[in-house]
N, C-alpha and C. Protein backbone atom coordinates (compact mmCIF):
# COMPACT_ATOMS: atom_id res chain seq x y z
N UNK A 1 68.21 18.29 3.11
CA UNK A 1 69.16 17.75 4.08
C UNK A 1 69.85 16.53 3.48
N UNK A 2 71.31 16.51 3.68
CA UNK A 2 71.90 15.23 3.09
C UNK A 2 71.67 14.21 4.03
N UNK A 3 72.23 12.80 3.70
CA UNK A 3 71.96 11.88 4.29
C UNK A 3 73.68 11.14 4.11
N UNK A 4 74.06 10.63 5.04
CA UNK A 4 75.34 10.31 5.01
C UNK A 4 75.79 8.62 4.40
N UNK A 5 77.05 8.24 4.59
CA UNK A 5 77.34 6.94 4.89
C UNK A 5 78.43 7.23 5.79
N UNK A 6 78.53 6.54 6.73
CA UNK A 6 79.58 6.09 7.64
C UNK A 6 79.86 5.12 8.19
N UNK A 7 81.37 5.10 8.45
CA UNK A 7 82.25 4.07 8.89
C UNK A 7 82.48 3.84 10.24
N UNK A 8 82.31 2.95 11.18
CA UNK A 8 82.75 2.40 12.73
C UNK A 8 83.53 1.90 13.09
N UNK A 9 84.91 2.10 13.34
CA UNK A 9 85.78 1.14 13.76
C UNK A 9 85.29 0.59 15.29
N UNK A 10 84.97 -0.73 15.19
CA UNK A 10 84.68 -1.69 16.61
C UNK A 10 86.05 -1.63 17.76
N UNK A 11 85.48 -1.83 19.04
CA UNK A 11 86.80 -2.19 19.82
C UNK A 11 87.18 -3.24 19.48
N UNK A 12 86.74 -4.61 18.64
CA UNK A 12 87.28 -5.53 18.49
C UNK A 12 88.10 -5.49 16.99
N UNK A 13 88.11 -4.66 16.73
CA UNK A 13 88.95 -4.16 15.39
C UNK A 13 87.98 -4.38 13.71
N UNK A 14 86.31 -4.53 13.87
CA UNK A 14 85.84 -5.02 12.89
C UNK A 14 85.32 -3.42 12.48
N UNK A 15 84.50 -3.34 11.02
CA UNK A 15 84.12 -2.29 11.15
C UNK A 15 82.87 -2.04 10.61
N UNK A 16 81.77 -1.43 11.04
CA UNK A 16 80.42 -0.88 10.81
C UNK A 16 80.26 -0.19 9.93
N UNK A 17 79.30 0.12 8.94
CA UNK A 17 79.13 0.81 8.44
C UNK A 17 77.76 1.12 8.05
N UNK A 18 77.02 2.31 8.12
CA UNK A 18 75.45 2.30 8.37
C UNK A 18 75.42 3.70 7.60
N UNK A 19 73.80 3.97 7.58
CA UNK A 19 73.56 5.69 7.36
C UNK A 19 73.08 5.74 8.11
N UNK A 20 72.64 7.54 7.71
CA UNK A 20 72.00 8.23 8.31
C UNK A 20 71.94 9.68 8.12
N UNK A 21 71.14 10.66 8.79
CA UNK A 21 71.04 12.30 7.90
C UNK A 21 72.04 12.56 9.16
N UNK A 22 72.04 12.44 10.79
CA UNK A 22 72.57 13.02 11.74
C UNK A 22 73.49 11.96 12.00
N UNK A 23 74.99 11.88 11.66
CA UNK A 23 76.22 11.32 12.07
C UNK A 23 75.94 10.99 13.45
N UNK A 24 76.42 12.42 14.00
CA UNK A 24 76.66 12.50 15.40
C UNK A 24 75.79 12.00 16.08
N UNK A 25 74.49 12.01 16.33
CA UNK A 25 73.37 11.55 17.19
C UNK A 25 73.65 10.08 17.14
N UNK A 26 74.14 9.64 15.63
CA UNK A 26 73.91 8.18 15.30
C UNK A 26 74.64 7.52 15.87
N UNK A 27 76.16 7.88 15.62
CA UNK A 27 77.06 7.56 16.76
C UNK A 27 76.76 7.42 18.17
N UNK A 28 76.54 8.89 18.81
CA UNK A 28 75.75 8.51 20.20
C UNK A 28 74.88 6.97 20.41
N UNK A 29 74.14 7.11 19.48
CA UNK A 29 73.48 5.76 20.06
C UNK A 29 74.00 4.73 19.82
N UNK A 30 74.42 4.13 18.97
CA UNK A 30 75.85 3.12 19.02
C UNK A 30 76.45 2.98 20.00
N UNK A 31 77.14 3.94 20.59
CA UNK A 31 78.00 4.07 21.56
C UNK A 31 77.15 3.76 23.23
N UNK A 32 76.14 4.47 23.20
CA UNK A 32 74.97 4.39 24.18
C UNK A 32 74.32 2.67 23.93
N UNK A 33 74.68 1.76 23.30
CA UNK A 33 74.19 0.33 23.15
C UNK A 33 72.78 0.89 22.49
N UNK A 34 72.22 1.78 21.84
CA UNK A 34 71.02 2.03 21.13
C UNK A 34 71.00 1.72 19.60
N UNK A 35 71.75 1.67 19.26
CA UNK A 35 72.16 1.64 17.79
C UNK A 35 71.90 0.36 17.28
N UNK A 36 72.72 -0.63 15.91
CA UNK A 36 72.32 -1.27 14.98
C UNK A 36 73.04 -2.35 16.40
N UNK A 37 72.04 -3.66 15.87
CA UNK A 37 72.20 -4.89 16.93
C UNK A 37 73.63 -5.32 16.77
N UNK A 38 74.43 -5.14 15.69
CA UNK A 38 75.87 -5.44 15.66
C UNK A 38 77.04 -4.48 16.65
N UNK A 39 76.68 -3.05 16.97
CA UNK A 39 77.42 -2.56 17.76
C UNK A 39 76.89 -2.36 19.20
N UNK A 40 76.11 -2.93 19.65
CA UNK A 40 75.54 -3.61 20.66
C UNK A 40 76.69 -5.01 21.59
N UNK A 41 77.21 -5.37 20.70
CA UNK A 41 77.73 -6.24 20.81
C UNK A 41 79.39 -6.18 20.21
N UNK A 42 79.47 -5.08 19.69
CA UNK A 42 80.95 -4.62 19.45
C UNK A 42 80.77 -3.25 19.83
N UNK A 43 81.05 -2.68 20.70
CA UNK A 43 80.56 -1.22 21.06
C UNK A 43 81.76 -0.67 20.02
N UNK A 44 81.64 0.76 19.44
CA UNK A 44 82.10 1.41 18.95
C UNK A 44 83.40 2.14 19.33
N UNK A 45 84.36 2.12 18.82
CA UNK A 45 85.92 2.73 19.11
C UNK A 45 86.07 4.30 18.40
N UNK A 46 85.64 4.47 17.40
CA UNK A 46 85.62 6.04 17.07
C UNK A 46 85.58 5.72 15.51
N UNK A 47 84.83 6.69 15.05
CA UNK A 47 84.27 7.27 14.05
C UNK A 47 84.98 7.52 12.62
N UNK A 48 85.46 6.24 11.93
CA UNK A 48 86.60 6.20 10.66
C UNK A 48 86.37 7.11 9.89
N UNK A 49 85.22 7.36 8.81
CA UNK A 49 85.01 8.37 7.42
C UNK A 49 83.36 8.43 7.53
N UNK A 50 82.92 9.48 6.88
CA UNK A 50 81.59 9.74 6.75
C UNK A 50 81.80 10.64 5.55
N UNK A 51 80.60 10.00 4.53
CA UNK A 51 80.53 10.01 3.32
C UNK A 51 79.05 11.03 2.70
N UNK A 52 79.16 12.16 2.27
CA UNK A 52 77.46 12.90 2.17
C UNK A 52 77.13 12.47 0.54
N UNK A 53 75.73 12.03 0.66
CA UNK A 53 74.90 12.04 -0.36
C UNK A 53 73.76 12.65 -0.37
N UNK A 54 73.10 13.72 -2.12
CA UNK A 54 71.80 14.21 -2.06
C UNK A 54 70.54 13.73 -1.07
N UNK A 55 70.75 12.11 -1.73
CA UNK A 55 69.24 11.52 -0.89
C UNK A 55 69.70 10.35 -0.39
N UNK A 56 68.36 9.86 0.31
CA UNK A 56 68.95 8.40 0.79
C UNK A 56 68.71 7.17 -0.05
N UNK A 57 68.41 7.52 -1.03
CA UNK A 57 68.80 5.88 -2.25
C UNK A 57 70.09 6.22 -2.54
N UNK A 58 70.48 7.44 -3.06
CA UNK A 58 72.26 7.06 -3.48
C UNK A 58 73.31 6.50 -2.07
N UNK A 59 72.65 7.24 -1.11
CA UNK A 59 73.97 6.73 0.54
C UNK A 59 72.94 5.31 0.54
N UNK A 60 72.02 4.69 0.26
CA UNK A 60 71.95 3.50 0.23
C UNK A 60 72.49 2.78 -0.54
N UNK A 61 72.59 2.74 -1.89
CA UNK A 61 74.07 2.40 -2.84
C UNK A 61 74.91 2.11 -2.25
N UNK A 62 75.23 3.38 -1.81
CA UNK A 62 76.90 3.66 -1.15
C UNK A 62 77.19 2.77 -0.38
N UNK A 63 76.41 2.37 0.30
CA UNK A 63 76.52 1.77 1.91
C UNK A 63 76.70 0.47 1.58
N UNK A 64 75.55 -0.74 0.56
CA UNK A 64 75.78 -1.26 0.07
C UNK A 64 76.88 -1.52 -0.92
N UNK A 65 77.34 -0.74 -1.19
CA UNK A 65 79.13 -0.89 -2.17
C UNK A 65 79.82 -1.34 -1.35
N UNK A 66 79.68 -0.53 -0.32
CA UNK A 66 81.15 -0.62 0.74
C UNK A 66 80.74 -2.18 1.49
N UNK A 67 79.81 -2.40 2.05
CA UNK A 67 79.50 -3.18 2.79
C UNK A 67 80.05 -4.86 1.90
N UNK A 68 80.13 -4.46 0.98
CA UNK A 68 81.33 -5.74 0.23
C UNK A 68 82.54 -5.83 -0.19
N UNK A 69 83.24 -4.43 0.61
CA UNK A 69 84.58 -4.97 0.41
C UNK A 69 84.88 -5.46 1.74
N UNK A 70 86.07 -5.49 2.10
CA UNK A 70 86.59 -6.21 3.38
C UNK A 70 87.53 -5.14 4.12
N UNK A 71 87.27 -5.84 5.36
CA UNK A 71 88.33 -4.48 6.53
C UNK A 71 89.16 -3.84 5.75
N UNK A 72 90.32 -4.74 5.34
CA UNK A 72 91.15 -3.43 4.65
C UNK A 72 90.83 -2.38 3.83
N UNK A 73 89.72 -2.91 2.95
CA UNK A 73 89.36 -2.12 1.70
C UNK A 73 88.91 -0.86 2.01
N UNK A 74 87.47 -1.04 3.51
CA UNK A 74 86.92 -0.13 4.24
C UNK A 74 88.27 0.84 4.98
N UNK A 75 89.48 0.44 5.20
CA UNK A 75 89.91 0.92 5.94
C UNK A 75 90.87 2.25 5.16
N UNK A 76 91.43 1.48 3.81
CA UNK A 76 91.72 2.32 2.71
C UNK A 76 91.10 3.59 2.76
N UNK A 77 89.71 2.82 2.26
CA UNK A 77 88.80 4.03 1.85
C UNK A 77 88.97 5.22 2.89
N UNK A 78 88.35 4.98 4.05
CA UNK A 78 88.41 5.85 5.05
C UNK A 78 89.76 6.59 5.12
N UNK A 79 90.94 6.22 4.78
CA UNK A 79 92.31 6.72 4.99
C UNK A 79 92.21 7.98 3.71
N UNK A 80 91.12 7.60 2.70
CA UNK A 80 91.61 8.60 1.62
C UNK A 80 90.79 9.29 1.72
N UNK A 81 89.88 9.54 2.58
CA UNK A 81 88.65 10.55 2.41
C UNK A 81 88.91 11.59 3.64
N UNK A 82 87.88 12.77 3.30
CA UNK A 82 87.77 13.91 4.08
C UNK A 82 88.15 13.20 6.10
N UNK A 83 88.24 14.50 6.36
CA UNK A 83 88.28 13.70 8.08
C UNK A 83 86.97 13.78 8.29
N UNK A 84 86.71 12.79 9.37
CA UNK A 84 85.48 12.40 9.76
C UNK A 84 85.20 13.24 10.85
């Protein structure tokens, strides 16, 4: 089973980005205030790019890459990748 990376655009325009093997569920709970303590507090606006990797050390990489560029960079990215 792959394990993902994905992107959150916030209602306040910031953006999330976490893993996980099940997108969709993950989202749900985000959205449901269950999710990571940051979208708790920025509830979730819809679902930018989601990214598949073999295992979860490479989508941990991944996640960590992204997690240092900045909104726009994240937002790029997401603009050039598969639909989410």
């Amino acid at each position: 089973m792959s394990w993902f990376v994905y992107l959150i655009e916030c209602r306040d325009g910031s953006i999330y980005t976490g893993i996980a093997r099940d997108v969709e569920a993950r989202y749900a709970a985000h959205a449901n205030g269950k999710g990571a303590r940051y979208t708790r507090s920025r509830p979730p606006r819809r679902l930018l790019a989601c990214f598949a990797f073999p295992d979860r050390s490479s989508a941990l990489r991944e996640e960590w890459r992204i997690k240092q560029l900045s909104a726009s960079q994240k937002r790029a990215l997401a603009e050039h990748s598969e639909p989410a």
